[in-house]
Every structure is written in C-alpha cells, then in structure tokens.
PDB file of N, CA and C in Angstrom:
ATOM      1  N   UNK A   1     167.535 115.568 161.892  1.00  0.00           N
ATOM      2  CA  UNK A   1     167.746 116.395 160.742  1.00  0.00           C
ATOM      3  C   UNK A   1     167.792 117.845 161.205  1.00  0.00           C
ATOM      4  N   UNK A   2     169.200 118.815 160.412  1.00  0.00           N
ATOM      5  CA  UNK A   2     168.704 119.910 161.070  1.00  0.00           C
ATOM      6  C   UNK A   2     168.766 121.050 160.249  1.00  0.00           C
ATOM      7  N   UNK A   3     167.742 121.757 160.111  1.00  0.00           N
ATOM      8  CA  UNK A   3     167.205 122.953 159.245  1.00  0.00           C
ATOM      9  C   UNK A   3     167.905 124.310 159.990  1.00  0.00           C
ATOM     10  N   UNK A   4     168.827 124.720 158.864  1.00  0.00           N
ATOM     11  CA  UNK A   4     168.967 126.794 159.102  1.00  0.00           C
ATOM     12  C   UNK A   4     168.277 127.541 158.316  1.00  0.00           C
ATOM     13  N   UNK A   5     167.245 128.592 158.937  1.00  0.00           N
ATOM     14  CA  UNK A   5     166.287 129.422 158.551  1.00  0.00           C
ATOM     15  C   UNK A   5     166.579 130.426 159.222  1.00  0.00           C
ATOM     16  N   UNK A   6     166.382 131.916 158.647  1.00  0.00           N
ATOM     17  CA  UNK A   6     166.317 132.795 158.659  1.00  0.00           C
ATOM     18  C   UNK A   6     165.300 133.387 159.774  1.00  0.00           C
ATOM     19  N   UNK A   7     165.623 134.365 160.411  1.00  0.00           N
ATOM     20  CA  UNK A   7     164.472 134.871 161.684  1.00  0.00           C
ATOM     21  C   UNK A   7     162.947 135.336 160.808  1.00  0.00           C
ATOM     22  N   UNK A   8     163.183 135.869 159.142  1.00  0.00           N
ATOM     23  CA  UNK A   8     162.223 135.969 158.475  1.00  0.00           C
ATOM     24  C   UNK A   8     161.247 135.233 157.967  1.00  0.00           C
ATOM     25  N   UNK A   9     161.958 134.072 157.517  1.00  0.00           N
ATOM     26  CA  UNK A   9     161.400 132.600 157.772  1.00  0.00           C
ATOM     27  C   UNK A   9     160.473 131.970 158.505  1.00  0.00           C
ATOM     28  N   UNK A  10     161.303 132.001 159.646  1.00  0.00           N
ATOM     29  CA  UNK A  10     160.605 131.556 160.657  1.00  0.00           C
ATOM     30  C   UNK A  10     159.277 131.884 161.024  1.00  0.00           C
ATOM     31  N   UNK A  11     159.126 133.192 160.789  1.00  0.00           N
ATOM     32  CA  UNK A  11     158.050 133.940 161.585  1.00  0.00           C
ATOM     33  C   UNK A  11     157.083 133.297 160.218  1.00  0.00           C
ATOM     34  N   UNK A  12     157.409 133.288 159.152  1.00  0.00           N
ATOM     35  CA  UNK A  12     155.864 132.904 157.989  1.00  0.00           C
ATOM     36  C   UNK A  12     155.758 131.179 158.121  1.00  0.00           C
ATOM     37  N   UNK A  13     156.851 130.562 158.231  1.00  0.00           N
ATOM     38  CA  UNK A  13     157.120 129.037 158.384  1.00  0.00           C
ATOM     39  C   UNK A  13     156.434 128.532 159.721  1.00  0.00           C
ATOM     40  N   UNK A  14     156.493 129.188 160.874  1.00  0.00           N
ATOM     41  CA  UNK A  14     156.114 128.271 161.763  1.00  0.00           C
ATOM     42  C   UNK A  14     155.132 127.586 162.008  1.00  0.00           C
ATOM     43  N   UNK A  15     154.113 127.363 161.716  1.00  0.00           N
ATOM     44  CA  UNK A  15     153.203 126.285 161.644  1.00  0.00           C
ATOM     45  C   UNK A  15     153.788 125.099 160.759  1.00  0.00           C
ATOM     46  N   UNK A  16     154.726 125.551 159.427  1.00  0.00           N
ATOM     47  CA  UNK A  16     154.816 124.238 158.695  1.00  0.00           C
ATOM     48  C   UNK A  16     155.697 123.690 159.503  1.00  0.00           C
ATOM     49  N   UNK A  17     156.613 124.522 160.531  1.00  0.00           N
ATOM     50  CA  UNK A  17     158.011 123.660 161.364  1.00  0.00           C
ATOM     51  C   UNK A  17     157.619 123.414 162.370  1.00  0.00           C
ATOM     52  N   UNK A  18     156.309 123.528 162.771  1.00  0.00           N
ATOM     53  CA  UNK A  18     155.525 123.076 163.545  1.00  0.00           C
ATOM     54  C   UNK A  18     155.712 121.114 163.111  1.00  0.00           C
ATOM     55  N   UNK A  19     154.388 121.287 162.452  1.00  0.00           N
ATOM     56  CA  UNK A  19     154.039 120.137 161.764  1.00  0.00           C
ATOM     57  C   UNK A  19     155.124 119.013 161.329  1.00  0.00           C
ATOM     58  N   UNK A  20     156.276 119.734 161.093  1.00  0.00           N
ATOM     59  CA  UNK A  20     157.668 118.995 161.032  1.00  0.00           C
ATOM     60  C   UNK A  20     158.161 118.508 161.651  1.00  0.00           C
ATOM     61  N   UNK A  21     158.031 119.378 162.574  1.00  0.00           N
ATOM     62  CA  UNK A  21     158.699 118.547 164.082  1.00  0.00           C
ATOM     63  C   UNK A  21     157.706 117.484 164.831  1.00  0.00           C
ATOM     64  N   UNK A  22     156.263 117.524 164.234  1.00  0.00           N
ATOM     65  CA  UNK A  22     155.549 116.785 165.035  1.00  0.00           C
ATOM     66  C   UNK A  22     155.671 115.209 163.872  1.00  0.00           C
ATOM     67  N   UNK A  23     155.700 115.197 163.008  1.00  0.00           N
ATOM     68  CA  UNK A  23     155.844 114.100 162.170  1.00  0.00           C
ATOM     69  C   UNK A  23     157.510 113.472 162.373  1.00  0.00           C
ATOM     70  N   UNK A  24     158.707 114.869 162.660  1.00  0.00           N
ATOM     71  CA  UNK A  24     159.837 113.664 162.901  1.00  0.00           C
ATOM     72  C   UNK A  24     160.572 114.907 164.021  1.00  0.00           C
ATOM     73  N   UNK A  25     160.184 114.260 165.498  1.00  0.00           N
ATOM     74  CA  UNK A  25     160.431 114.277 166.708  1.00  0.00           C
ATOM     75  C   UNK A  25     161.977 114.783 166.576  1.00  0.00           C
ATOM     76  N   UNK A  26     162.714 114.699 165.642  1.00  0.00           N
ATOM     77  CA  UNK A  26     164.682 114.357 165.529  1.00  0.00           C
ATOM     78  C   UNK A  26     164.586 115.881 164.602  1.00  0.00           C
ATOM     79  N   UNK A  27     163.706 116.470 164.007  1.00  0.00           N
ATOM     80  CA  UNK A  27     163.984 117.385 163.555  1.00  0.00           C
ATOM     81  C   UNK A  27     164.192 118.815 164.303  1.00  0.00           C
ATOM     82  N   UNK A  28     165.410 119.597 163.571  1.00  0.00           N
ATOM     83  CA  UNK A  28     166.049 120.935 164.617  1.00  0.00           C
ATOM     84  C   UNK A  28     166.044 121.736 163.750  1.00  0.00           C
ATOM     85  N   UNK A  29     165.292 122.880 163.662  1.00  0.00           N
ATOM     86  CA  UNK A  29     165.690 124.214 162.906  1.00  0.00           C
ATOM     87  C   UNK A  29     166.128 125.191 163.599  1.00  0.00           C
ATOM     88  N   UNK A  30     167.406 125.911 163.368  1.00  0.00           N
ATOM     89  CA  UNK A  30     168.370 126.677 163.756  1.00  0.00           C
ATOM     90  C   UNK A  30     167.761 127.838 163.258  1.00  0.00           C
ATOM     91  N   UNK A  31     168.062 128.767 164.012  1.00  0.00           N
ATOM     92  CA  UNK A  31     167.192 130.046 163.376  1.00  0.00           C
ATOM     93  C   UNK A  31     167.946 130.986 163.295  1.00  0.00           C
ATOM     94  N   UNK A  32     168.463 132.078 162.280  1.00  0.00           N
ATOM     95  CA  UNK A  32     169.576 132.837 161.821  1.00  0.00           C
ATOM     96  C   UNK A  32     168.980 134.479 161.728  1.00  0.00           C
ATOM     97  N   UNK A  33     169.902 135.106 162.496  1.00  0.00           N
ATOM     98  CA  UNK A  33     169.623 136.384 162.249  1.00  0.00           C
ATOM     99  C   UNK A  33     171.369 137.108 161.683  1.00  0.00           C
ATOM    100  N   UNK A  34     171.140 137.292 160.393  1.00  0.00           N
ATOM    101  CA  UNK A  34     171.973 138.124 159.888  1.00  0.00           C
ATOM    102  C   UNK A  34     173.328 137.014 159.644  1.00  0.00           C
ATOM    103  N   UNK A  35     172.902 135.302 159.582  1.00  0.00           N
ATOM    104  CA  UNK A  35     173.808 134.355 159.499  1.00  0.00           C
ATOM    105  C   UNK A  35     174.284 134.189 160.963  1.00  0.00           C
ATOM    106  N   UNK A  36     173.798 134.610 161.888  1.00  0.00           N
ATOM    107  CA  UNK A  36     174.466 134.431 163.144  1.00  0.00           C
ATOM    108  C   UNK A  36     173.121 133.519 164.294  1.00  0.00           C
ATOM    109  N   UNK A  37     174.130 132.270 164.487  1.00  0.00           N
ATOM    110  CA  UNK A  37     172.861 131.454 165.204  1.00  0.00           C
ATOM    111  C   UNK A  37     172.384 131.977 166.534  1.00  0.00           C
ATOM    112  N   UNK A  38     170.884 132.437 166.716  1.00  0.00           N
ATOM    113  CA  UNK A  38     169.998 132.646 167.673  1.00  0.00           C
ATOM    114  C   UNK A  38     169.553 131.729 168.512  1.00  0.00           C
ATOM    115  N   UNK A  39     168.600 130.865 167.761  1.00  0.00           N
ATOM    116  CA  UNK A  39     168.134 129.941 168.620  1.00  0.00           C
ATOM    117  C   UNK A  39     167.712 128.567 167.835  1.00  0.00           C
ATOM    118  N   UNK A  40     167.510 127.851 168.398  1.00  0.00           N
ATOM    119  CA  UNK A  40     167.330 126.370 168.006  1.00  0.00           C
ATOM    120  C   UNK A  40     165.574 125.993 168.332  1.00  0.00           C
ATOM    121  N   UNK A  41     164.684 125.341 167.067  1.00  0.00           N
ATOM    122  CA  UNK A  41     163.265 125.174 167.913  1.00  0.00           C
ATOM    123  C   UNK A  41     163.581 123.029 167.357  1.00  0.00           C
ATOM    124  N   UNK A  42     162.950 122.903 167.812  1.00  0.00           N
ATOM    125  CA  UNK A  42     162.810 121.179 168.561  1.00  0.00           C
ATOM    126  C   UNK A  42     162.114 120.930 169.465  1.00  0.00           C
ATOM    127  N   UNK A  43     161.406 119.214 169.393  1.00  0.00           N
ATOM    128  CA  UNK A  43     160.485 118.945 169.607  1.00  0.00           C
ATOM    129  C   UNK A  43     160.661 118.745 171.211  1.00  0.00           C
ATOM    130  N   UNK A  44     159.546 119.369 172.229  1.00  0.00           N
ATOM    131  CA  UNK A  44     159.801 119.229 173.521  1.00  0.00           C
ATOM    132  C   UNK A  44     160.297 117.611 174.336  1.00  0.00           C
ATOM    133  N   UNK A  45     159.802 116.803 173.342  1.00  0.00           N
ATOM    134  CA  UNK A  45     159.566 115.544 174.164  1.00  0.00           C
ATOM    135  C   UNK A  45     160.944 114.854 173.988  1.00  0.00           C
ATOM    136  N   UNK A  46     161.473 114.436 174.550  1.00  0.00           N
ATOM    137  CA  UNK A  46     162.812 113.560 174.336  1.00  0.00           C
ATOM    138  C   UNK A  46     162.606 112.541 173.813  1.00  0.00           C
ATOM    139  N   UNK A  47     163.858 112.157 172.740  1.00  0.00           N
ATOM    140  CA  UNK A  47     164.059 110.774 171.855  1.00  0.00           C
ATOM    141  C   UNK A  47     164.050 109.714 172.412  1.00  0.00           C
ATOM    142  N   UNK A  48     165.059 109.521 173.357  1.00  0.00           N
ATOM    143  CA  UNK A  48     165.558 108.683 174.257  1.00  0.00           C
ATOM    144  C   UNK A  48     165.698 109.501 175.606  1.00  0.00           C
ATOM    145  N   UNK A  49     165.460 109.042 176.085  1.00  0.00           N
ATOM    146  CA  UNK A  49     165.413 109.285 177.879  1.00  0.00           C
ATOM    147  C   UNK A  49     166.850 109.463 178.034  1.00  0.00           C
ATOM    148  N   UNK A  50     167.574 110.068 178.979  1.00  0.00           N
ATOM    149  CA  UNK A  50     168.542 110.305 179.444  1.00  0.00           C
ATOM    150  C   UNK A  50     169.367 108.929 179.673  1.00  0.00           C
ATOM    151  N   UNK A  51     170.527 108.528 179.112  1.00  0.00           N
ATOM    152  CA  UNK A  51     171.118 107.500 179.818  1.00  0.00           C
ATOM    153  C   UNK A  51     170.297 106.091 179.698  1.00  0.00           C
ATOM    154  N   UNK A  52     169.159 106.036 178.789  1.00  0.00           N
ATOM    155  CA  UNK A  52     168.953 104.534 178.232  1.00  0.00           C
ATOM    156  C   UNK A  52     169.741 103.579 177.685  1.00  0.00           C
ATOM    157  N   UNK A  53     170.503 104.315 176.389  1.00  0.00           N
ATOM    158  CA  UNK A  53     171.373 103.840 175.785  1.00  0.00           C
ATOM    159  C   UNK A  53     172.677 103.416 176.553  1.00  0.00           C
ATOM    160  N   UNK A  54     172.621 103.737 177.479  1.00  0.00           N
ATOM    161  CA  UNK A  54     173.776 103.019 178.299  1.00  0.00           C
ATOM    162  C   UNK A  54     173.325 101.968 178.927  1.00  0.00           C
ATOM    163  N   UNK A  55     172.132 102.024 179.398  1.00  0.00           N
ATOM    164  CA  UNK A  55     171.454 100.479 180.223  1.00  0.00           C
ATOM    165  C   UNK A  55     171.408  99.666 179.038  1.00  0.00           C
ATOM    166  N   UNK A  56     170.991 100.135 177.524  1.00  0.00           N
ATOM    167  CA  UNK A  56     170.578  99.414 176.724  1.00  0.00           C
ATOM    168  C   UNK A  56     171.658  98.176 176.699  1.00  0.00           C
ATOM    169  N   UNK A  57     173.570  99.191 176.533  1.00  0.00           N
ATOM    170  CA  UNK A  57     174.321  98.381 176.389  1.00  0.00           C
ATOM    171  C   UNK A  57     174.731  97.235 177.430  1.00  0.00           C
ATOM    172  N   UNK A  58     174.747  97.825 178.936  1.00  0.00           N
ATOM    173  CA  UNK A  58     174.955  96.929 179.779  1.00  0.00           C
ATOM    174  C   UNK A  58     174.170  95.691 179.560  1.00  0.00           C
ATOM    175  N   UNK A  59     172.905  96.276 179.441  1.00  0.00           N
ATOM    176  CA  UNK A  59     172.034  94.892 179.337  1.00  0.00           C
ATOM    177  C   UNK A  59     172.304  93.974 178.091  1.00  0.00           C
ATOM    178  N   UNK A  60     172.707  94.494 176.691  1.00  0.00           N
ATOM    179  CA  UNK A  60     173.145  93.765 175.786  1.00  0.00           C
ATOM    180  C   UNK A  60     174.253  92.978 176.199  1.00  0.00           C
ATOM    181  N   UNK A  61     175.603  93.918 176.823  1.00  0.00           N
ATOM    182  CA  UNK A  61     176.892  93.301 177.264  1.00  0.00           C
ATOM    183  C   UNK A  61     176.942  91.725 178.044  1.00  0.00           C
ATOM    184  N   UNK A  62     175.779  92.080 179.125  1.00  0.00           N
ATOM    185  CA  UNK A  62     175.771  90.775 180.148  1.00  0.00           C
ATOM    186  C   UNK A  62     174.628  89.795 179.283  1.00  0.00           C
ATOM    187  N   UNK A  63     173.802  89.983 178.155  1.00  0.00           N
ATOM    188  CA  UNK A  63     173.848  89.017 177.404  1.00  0.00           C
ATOM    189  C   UNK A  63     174.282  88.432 176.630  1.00  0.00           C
ATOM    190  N   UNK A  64     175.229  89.375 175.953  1.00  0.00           N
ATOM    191  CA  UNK A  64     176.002  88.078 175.181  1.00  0.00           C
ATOM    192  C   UNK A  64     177.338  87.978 175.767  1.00  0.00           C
ATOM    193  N   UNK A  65     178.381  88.251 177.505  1.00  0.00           N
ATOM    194  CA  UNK A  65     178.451  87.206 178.054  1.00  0.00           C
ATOM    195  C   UNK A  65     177.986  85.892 178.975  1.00  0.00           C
ATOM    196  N   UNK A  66     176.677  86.125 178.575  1.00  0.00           N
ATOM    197  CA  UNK A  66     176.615  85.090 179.581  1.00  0.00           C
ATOM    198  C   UNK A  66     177.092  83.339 179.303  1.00  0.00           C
ATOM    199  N   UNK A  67     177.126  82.467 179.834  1.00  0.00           N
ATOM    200  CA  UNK A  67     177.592  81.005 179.192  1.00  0.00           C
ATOM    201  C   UNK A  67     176.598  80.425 178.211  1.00  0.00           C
ATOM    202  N   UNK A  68     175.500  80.395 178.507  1.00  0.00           N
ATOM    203  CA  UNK A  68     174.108  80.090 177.859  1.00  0.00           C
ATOM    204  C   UNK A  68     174.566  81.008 175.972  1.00  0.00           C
ATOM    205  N   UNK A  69     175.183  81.645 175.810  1.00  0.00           N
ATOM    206  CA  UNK A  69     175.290  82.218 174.700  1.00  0.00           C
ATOM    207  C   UNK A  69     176.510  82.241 173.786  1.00  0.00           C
ATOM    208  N   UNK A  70     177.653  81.223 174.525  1.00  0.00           N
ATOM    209  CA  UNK A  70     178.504  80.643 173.902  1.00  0.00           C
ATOM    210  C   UNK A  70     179.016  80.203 172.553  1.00  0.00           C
ATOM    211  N   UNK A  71     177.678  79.709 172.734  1.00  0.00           N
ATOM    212  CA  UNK A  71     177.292  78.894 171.415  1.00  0.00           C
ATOM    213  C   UNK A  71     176.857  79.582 170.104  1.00  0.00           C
ATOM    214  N   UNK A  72     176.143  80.737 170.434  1.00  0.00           N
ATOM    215  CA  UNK A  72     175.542  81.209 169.588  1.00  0.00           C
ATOM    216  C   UNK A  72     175.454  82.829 169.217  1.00  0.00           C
ATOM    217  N   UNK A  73     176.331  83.517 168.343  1.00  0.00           N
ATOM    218  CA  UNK A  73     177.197  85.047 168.577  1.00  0.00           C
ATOM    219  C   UNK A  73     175.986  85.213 167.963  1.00  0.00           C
ATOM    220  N   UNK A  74     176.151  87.056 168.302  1.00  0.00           N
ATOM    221  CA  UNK A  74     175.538  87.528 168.123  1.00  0.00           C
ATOM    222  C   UNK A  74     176.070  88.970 166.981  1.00  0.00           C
ATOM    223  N   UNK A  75     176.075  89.395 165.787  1.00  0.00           N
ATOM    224  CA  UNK A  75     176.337  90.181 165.455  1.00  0.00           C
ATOM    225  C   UNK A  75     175.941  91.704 165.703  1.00  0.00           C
ATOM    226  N   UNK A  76     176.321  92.440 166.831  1.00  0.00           N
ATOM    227  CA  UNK A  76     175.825  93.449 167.052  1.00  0.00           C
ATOM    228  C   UNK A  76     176.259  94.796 166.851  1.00  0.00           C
ATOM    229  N   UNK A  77     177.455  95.204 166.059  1.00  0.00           N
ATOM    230  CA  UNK A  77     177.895  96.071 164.925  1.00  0.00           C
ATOM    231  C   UNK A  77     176.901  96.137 163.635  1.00  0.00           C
ATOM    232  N   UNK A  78     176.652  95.301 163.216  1.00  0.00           N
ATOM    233  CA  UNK A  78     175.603  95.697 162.273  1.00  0.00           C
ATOM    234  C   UNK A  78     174.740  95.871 162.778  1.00  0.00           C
ATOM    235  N   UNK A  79     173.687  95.768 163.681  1.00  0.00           N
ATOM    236  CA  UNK A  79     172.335  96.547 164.005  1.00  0.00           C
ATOM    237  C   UNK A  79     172.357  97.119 165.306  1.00  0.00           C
ATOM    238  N   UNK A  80     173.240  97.909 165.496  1.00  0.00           N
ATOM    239  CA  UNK A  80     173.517  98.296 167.164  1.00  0.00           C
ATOM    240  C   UNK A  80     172.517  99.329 167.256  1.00  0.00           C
ATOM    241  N   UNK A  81     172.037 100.401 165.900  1.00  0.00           N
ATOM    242  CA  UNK A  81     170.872 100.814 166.487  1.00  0.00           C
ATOM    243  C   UNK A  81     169.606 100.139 166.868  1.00  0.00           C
ATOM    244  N   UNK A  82     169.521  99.089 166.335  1.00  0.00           N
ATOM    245  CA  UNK A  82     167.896  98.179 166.619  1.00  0.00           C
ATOM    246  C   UNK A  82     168.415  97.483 167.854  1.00  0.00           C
ATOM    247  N   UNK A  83     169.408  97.420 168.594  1.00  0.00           N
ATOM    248  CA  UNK A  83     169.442  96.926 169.811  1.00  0.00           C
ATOM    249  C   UNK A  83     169.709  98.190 170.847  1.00  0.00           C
ATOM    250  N   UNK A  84     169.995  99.067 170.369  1.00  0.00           N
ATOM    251  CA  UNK A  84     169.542 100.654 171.780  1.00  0.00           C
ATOM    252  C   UNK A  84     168.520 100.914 171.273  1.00  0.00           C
ATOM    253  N   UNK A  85     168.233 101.390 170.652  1.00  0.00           N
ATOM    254  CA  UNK A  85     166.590 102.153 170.439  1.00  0.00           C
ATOM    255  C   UNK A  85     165.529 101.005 169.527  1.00  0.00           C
ATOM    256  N   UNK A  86     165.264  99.879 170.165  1.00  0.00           N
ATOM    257  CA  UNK A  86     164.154  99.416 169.085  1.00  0.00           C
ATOM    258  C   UNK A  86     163.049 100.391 169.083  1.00  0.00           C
ATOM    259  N   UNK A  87     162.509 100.399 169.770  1.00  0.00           N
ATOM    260  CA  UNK A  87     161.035 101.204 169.377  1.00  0.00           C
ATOM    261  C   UNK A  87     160.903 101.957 168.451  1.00  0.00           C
ATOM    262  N   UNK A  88     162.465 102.291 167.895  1.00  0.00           N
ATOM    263  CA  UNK A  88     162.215 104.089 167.087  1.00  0.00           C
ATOM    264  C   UNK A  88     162.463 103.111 165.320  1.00  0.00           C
ATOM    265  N   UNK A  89     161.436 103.919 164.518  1.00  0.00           N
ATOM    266  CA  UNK A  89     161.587 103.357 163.349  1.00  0.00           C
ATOM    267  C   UNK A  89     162.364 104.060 162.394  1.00  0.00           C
ATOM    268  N   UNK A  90     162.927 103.348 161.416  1.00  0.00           N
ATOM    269  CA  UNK A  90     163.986 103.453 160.765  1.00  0.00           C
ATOM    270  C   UNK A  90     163.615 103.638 159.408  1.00  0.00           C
TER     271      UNK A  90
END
C-alpha cells in the first residue's frame, strides 16, 4: 500500500507511520515537498528475499511436470500467490 504525505505531515505523523509500517511490512509512504516526490520511508526488512519467487516457480514448474503428476492438474492461475509466497497472509 502506498501513502503520499506531505514533508509537514510527516514530521507530526511519524510514529503513527511508524507503527504502520510495523503492522503491514508492504506499506510505503512517499513524502512530498511542495507536490514534488522526496523520499520514500518503508519497512527495512524485505518481503520476499531477492529472487525467491523465481525458485518458487522453477520448483512449482518441475512439479507439475513431473510423470507422477499426470494424472492429477493442478490449477495454479488461481492461487499463484499461495504457491510463491505461502507464508505471507492474505
């Protein structure tokens, strides 16, 4: 999610965009001086690790070709986020 606030803002807000960002990790507030973007604050820790979502898929890919799975498809357009990122809740 991503929030534009004012440099005036910011300075009385930051503890609550603190607290924001610590409850949802995905949140970005853009910070505006005079409508012109400065800087961006977000949460230090990364969502996903660099380049998971690509192992995620390989590893999905070579399971559902393998022969053992022939038999039995797998619909993975409908929940392709719960098969790259399970851990993260929805």
């Amino acid at each position: 999610m991503k929030n534009t606030i004012s440099i005036s803002n910011a300075r009385k807000d930051l503890p609550k965009m603190i607290r924001e960002i610590q409850k949802k990790p995905e949140t970005v507030f853009t910070i505006t001086v005079r409508n012109e973007t400065i800087a961006e604050v977000r949460s230090a820790k990364a969502m996903v690790p660099p380049g998971e979502a690509v192992r995620k898929l390989i590893h999905l890919r070579k399971k559902l070709s393998s022969p053992a799975n022939q038999k039995t498809r797998i619909s993975v357009s409908k929940s392709i986020k719960n098969h790259l990122y399970p851990g993260i809740k929805r």
